[in-house]
C-alpha atoms as a PDB file:
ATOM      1  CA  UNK A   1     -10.745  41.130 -18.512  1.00  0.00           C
ATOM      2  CA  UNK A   2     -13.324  38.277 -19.350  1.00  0.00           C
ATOM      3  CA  UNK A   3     -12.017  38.358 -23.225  1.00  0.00           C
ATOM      4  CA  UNK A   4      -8.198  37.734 -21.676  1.00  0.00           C
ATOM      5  CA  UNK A   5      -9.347  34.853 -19.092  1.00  0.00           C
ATOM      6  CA  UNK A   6     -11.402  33.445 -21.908  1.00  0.00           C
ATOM      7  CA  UNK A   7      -8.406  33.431 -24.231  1.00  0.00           C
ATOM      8  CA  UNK A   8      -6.021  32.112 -22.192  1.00  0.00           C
ATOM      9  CA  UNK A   9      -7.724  28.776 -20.891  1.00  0.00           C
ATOM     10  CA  UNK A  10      -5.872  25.196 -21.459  1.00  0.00           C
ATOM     11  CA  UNK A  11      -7.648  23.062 -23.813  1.00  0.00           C
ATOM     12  CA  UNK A  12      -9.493  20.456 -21.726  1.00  0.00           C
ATOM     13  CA  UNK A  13      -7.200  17.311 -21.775  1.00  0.00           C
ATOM     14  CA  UNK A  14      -9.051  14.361 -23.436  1.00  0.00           C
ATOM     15  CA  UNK A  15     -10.055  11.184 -21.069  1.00  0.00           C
ATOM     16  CA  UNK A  16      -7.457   8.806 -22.416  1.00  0.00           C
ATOM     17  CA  UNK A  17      -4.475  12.061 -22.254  1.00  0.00           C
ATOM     18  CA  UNK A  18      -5.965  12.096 -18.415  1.00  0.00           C
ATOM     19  CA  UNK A  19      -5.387   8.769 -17.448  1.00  0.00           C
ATOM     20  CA  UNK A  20      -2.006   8.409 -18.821  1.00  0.00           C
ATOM     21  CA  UNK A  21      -0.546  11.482 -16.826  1.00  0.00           C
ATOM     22  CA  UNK A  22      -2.227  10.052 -13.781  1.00  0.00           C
ATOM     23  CA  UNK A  23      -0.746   6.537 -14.447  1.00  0.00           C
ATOM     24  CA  UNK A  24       2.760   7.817 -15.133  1.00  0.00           C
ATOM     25  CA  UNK A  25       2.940  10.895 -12.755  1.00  0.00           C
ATOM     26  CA  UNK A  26       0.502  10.316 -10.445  1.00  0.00           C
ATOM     27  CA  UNK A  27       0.746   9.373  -6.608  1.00  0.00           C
ATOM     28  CA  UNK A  28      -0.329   6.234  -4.954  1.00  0.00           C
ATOM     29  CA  UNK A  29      -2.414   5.666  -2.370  1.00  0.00           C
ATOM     30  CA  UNK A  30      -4.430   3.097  -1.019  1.00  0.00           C
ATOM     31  CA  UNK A  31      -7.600   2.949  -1.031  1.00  0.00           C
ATOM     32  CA  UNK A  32     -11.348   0.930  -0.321  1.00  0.00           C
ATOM     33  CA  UNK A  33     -13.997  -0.481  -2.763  1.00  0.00           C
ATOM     34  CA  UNK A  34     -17.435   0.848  -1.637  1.00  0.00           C
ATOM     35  CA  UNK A  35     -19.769  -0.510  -3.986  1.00  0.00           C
ATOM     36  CA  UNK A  36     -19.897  -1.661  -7.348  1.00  0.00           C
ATOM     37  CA  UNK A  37     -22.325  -0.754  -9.489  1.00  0.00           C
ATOM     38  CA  UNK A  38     -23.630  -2.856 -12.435  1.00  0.00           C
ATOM     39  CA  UNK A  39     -26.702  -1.202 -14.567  1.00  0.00           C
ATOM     40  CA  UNK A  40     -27.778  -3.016 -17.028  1.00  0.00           C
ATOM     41  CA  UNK A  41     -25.857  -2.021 -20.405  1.00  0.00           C
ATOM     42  CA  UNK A  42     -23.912   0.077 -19.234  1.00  0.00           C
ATOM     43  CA  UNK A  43     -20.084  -0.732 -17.972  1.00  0.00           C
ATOM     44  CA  UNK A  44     -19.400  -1.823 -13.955  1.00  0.00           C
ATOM     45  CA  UNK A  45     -18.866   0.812 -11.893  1.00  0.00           C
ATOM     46  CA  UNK A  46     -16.864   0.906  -8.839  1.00  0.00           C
ATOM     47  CA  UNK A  47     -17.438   3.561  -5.796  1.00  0.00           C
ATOM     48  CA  UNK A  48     -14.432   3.694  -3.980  1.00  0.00           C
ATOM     49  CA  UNK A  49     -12.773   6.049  -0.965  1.00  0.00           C
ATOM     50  CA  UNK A  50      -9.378   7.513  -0.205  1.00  0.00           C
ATOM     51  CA  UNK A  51      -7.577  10.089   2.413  1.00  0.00           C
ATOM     52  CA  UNK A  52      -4.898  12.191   1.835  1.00  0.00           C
ATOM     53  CA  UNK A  53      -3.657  14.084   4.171  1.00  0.00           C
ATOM     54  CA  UNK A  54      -6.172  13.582   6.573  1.00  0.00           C
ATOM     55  CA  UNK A  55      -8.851  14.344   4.267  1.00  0.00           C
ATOM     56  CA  UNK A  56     -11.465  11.615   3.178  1.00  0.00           C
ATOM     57  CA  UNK A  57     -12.271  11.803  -0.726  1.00  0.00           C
ATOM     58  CA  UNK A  58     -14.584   9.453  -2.686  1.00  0.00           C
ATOM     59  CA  UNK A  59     -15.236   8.718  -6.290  1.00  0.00           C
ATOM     60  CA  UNK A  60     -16.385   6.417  -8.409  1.00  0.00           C
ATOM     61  CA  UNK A  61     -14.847   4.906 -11.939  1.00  0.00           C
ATOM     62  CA  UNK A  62     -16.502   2.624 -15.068  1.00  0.00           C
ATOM     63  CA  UNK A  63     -14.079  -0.199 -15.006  1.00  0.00           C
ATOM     64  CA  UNK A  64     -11.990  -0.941 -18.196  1.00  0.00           C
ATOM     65  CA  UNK A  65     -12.094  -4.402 -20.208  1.00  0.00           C
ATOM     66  CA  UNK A  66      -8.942  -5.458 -18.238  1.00  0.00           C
ATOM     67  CA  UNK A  67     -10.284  -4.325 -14.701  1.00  0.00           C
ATOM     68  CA  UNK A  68     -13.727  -6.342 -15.629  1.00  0.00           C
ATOM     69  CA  UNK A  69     -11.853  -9.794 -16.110  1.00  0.00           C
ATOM     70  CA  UNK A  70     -10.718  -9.011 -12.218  1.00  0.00           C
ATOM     71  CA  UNK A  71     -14.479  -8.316 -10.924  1.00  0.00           C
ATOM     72  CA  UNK A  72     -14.206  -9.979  -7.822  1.00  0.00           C
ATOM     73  CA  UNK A  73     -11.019  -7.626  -6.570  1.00  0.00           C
ATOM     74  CA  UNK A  74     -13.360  -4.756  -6.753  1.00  0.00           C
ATOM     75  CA  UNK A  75     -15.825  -5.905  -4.402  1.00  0.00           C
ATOM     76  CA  UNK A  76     -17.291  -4.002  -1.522  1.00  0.00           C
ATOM     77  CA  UNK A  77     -14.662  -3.722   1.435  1.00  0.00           C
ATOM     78  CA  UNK A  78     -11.255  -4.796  -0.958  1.00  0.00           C
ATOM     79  CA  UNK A  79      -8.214  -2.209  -0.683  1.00  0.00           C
ATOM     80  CA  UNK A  80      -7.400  -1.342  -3.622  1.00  0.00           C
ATOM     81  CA  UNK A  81      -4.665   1.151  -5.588  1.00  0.00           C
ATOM     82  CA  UNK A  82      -5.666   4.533  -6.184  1.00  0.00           C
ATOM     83  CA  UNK A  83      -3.448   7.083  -8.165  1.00  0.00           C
ATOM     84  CA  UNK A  84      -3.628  11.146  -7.402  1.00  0.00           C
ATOM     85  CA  UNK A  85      -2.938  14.079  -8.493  1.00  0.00           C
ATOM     86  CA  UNK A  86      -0.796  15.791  -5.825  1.00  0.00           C
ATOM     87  CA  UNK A  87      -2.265  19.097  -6.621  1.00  0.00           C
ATOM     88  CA  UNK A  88      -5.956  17.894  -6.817  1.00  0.00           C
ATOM     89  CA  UNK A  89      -6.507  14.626  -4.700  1.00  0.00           C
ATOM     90  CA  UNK A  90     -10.185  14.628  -6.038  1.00  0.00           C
ATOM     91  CA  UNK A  91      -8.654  13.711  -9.229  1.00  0.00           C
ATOM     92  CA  UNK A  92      -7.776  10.110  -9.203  1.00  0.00           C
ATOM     93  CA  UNK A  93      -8.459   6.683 -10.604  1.00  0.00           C
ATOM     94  CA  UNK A  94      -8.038   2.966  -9.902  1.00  0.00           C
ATOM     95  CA  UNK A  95      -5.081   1.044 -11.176  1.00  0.00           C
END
């Protein structure tokens, strides 16, 4: 039985695949900036909470080149867009 679960697993979807079925199919909620993170070398990072359905989720997301010319409308406390996946809200990522 472990051979035939084995064999019949999806390929794991690439990050860039990912993001483009969350920005085209994806649902939209709103959500809040918690933090941002900036280590040195490394790309900003933004903390950042949700709720769906009455339940709270929170994730955080390395900011692309276009989200980084826009630094100051990810700081701490700013509502931001968040897109979903209906059938996993832990999925999700800032738009």
């Amino acid at each position: 039985m472990a051979l035939f679960d084995f064999l019949k697993r999806k390929p794991k979807a690439s990050a860039d695949s990912w993001r483009t079925h969350l920005l085209r199919s994806g649902r939209i909620t709103e959500g809040v900036v918690l933090d941002i993170v900036d280590a040195e070398g490394d790309l900003p990072k933004i903390v950042y909470s949700y709720c769906i359905n009455g339940a709270d989720y929170e994730s955080a997301q390395e900011l692309d080149a276009e989200q980084r010319l826009r630094l100051n409308y990810y700081a701490p406390g700013q509502r931001i867009t968040v897109r979903y996946e209906p059938n996993r809200p832990g999925n999700s990522l800032v738009v």
